[in-house]
N, C-alpha and C. Protein backbone atom coordinates (compact mmCIF):
# COMPACT_ATOMS: atom_id res chain seq x y z
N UNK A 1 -6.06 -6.50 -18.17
CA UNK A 1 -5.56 -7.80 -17.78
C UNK A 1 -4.81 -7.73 -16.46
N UNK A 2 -3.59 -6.77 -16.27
CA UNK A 2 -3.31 -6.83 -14.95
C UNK A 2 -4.24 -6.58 -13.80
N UNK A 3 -5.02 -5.49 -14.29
CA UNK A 3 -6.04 -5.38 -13.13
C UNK A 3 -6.61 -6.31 -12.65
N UNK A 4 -6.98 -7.43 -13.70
CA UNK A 4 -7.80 -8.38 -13.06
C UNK A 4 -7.12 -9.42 -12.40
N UNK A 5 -5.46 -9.53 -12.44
CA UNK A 5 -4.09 -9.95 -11.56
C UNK A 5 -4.39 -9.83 -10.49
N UNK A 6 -4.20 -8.85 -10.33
CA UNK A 6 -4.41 -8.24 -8.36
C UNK A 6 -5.54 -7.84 -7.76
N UNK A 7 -6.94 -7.91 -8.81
CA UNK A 7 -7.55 -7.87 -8.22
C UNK A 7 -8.44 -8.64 -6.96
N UNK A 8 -8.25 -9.82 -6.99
CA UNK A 8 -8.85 -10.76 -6.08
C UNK A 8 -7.62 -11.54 -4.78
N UNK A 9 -6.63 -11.04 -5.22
CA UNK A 9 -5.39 -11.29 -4.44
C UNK A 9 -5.74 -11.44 -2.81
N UNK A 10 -5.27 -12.50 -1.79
CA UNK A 10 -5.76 -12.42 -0.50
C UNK A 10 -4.91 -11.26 0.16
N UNK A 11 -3.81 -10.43 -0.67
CA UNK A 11 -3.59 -9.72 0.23
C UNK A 11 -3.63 -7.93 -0.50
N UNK A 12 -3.92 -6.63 0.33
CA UNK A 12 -4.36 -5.63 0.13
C UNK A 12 -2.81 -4.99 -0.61
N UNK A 13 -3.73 -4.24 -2.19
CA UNK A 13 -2.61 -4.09 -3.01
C UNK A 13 -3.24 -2.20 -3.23
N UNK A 14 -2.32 -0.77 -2.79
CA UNK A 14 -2.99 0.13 -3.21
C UNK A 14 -2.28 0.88 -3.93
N UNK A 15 -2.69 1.17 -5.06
CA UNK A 15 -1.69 2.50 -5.60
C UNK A 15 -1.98 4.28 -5.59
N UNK A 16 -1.09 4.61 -5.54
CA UNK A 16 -1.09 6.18 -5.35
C UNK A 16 -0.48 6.59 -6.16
N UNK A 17 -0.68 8.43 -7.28
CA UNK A 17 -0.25 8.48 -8.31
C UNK A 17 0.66 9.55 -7.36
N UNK A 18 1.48 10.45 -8.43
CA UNK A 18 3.11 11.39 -7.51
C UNK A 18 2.38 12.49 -6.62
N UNK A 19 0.87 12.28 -6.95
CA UNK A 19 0.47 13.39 -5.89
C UNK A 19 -0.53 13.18 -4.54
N UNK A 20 0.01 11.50 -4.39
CA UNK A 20 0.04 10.69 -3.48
C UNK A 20 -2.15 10.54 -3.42
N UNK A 21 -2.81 10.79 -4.28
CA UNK A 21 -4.22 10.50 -4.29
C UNK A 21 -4.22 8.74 -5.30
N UNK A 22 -4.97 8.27 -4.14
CA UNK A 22 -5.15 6.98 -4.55
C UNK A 22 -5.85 6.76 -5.85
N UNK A 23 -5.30 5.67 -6.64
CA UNK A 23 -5.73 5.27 -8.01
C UNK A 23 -6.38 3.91 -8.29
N UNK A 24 -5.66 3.04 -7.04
CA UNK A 24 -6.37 1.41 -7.55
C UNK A 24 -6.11 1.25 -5.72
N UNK A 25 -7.35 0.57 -5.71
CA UNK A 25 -7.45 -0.82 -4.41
C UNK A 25 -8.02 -1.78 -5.03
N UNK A 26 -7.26 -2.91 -4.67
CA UNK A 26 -8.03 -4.50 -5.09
C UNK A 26 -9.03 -4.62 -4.05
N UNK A 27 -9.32 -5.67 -3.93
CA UNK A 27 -10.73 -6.25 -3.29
C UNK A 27 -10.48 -6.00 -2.19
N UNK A 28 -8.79 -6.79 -1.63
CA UNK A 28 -8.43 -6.80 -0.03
C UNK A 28 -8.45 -5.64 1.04
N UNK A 29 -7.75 -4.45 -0.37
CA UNK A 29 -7.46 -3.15 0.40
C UNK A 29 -8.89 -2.51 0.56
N UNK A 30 -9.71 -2.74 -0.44
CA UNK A 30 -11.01 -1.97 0.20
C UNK A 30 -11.45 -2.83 1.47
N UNK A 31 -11.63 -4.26 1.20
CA UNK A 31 -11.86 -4.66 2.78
C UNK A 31 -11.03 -4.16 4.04
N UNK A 32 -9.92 -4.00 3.61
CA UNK A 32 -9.19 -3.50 4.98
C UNK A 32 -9.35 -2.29 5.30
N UNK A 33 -9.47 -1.40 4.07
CA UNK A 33 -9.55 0.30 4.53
C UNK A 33 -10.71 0.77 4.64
N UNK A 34 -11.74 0.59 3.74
CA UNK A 34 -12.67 1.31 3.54
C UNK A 34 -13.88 0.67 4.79
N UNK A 35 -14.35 2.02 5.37
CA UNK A 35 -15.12 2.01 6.78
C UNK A 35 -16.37 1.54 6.54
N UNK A 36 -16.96 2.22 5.49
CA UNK A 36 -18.50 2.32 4.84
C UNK A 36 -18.52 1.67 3.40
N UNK A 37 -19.13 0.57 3.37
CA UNK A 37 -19.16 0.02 1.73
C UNK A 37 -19.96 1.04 1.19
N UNK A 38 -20.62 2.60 0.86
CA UNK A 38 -20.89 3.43 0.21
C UNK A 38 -19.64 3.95 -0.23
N UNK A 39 -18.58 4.27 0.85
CA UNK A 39 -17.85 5.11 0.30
C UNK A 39 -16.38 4.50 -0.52
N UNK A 40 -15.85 5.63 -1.26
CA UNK A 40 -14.77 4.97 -1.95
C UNK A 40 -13.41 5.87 -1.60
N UNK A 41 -12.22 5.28 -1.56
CA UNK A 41 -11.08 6.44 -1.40
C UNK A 41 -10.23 6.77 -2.89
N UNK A 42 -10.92 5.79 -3.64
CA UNK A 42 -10.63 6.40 -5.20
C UNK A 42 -10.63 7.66 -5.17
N UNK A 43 -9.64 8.46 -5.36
CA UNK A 43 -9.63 9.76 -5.99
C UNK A 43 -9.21 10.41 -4.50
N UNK A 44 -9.23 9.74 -3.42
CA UNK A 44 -8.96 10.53 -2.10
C UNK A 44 -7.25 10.70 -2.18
N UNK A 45 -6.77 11.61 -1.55
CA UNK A 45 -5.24 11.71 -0.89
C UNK A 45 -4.92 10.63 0.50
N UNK A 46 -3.96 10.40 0.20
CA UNK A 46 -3.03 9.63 1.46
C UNK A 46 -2.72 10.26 2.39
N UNK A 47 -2.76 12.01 2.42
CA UNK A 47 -2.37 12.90 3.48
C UNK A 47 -3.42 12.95 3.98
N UNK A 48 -4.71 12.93 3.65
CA UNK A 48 -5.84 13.13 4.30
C UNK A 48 -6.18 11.84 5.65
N UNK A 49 -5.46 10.28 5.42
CA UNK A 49 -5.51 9.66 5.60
C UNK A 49 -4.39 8.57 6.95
N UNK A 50 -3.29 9.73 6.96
CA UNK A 50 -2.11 8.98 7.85
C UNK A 50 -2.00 10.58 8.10
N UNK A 51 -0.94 10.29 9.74
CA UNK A 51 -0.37 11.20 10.23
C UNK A 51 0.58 12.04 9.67
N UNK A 52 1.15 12.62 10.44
CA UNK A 52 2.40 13.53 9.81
C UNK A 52 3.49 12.98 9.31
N UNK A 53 3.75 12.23 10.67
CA UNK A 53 5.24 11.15 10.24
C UNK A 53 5.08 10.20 9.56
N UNK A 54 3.66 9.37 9.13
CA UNK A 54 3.68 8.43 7.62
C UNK A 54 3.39 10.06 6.97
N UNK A 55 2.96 10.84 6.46
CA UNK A 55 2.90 11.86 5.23
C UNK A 55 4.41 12.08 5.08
N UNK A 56 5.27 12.44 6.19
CA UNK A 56 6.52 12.49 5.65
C UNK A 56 7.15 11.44 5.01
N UNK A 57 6.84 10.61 5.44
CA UNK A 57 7.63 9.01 4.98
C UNK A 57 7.21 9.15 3.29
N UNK A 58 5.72 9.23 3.24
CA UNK A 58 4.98 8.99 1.93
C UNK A 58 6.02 10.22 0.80
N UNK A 59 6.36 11.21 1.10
CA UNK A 59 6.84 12.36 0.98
C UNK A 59 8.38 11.96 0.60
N UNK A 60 8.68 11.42 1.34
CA UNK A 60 9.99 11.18 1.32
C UNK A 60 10.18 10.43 0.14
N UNK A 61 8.87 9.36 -0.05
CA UNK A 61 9.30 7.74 -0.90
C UNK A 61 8.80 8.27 -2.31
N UNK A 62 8.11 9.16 -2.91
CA UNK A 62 7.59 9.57 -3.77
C UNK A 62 8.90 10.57 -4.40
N UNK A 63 9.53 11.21 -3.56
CA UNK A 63 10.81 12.36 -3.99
C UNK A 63 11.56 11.17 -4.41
N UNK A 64 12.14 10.53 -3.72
CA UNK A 64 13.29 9.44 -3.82
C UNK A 64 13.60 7.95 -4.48
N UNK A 65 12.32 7.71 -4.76
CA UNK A 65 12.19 6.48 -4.75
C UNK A 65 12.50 5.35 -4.38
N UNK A 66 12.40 5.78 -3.18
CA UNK A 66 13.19 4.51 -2.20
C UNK A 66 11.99 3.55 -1.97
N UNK A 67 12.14 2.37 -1.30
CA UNK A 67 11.62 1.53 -0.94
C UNK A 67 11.02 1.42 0.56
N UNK A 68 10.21 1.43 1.35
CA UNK A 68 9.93 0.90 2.91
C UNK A 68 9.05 -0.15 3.05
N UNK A 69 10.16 -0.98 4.17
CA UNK A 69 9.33 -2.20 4.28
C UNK A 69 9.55 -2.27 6.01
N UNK A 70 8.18 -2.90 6.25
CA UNK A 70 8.38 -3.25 7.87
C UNK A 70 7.23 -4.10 8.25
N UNK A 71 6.75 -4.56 9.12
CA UNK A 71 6.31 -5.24 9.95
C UNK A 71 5.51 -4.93 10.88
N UNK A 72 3.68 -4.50 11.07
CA UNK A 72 3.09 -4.05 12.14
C UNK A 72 2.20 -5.55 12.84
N UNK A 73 1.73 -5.41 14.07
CA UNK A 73 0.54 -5.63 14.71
C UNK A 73 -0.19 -4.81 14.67
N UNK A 74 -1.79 -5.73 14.13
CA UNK A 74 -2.61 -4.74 14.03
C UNK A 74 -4.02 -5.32 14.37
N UNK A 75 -5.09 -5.98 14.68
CA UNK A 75 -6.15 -6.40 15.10
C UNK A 75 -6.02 -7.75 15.52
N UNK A 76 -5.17 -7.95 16.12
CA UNK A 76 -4.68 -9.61 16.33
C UNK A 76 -3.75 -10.09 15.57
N UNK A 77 -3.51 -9.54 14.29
CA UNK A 77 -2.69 -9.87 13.17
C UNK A 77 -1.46 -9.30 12.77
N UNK A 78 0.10 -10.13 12.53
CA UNK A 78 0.92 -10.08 12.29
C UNK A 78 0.86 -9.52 10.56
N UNK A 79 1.42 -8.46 10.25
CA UNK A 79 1.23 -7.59 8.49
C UNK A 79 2.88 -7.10 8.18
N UNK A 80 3.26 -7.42 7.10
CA UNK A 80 4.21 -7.10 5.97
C UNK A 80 3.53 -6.19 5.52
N UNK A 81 4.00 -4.89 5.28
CA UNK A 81 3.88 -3.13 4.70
C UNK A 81 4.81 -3.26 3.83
N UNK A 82 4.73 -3.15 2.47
CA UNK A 82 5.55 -2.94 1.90
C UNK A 82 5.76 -1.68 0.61
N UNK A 83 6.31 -0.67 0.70
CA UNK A 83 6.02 0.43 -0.47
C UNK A 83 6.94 0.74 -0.86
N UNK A 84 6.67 1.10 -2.42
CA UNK A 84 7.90 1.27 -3.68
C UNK A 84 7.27 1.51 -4.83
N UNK A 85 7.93 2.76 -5.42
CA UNK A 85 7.65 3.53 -6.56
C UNK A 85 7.28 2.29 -7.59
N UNK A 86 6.25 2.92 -8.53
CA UNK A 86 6.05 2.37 -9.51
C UNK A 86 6.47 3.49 -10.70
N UNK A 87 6.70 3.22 -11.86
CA UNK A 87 7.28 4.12 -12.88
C UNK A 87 6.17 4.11 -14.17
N UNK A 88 6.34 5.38 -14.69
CA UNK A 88 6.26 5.73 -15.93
C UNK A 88 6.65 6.36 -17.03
N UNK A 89 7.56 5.86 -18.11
CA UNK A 89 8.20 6.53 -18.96
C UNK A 89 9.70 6.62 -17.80
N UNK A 90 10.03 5.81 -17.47
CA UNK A 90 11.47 6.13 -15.94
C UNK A 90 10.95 7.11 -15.29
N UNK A 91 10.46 7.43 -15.02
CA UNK A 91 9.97 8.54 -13.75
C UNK A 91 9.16 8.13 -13.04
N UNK A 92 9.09 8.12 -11.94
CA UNK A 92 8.41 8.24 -10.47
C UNK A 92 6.91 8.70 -10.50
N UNK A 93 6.05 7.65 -10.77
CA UNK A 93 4.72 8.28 -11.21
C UNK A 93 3.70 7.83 -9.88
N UNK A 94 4.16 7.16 -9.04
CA UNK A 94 3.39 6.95 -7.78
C UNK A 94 4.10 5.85 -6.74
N UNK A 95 3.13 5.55 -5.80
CA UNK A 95 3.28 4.58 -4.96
C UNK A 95 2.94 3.50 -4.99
N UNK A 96 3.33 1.98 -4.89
CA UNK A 96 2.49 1.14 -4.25
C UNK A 96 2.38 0.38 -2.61
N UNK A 97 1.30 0.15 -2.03
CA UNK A 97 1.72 -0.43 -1.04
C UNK A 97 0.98 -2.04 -1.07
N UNK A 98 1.81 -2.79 -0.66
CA UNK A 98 1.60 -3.97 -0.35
C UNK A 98 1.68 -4.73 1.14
N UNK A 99 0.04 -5.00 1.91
CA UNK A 99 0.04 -5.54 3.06
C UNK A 99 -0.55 -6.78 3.28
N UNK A 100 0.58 -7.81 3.29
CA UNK A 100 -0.43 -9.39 3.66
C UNK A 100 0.23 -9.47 5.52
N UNK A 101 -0.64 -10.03 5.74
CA UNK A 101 -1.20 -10.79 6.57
C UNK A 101 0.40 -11.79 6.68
N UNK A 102 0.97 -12.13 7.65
CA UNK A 102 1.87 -13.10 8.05
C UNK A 102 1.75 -13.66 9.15
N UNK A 103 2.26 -15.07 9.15
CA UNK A 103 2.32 -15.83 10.87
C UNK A 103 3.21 -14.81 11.74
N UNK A 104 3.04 -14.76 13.06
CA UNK A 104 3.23 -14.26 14.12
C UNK A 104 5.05 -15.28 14.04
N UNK A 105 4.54 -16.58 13.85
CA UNK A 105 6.40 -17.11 14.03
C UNK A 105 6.49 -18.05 12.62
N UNK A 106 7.21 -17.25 12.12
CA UNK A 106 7.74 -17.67 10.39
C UNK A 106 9.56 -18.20 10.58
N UNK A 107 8.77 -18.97 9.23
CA UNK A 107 10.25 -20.01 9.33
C UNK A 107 10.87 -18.63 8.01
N UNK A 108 12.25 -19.05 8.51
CA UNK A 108 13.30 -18.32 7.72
C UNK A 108 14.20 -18.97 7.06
N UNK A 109 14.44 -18.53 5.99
CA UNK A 109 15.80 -19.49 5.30
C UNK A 109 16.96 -18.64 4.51
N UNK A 110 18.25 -19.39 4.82
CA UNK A 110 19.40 -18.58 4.37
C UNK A 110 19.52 -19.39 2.93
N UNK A 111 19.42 -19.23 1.85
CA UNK A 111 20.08 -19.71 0.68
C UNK A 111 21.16 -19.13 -0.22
């Protein structure tokens, strides 16, 4: 049932288990990541996949369970990155990352 939650979601949802090899992409994240509709990164590593300084980051957020969030340009498009442990049994059993798509000039509100 959750799977089928996030699966059609407009924005790219991926998880990674503590030994940072990917476990779930919804629809979005394979559209965004995956190069070749043959291939799949199910079962691939995240180190294989980002540089040193995201592997450290990834490294870092998996030990700690901290949270990173930020903000890239990336093909014309303004993107929210967002990653934070998911748990099992209270322990630190992987990653998720979450990237939509945002306006370039967003309204803000203090409440």
């Amino acid at each position: 049932m959750t799977e089928q939650i996030f699966k059609s979601l407009p924005f790219a949802v991926t998880a990674c288990d503590q030994d940072g090899i990917i476990i779930y992409m919804n629809e979005k994240s394979i559209a965004t990541f995956v190069k070749n509709e043959s291939e799949s990164l199910i079962g691939k590593s995240l180190f294989e996949c980002h540089g040193e300084k995201s592997a450290e980051k990834i490294r870092e957020l998996l030990k700690t369970g901290s949270t990173n969030a930020y903000t890239i340009e990336k093909n014309g498009q303004k993107k929210m990155i967002y990653q934070c442990p998911w748990y099992k049994s209270g322990a630190i059993a992987g990653l998720v990352e979450i990237s939509i798509v945002i306006p370039f000039e967003m309204e803000h509100f203090i409440r």
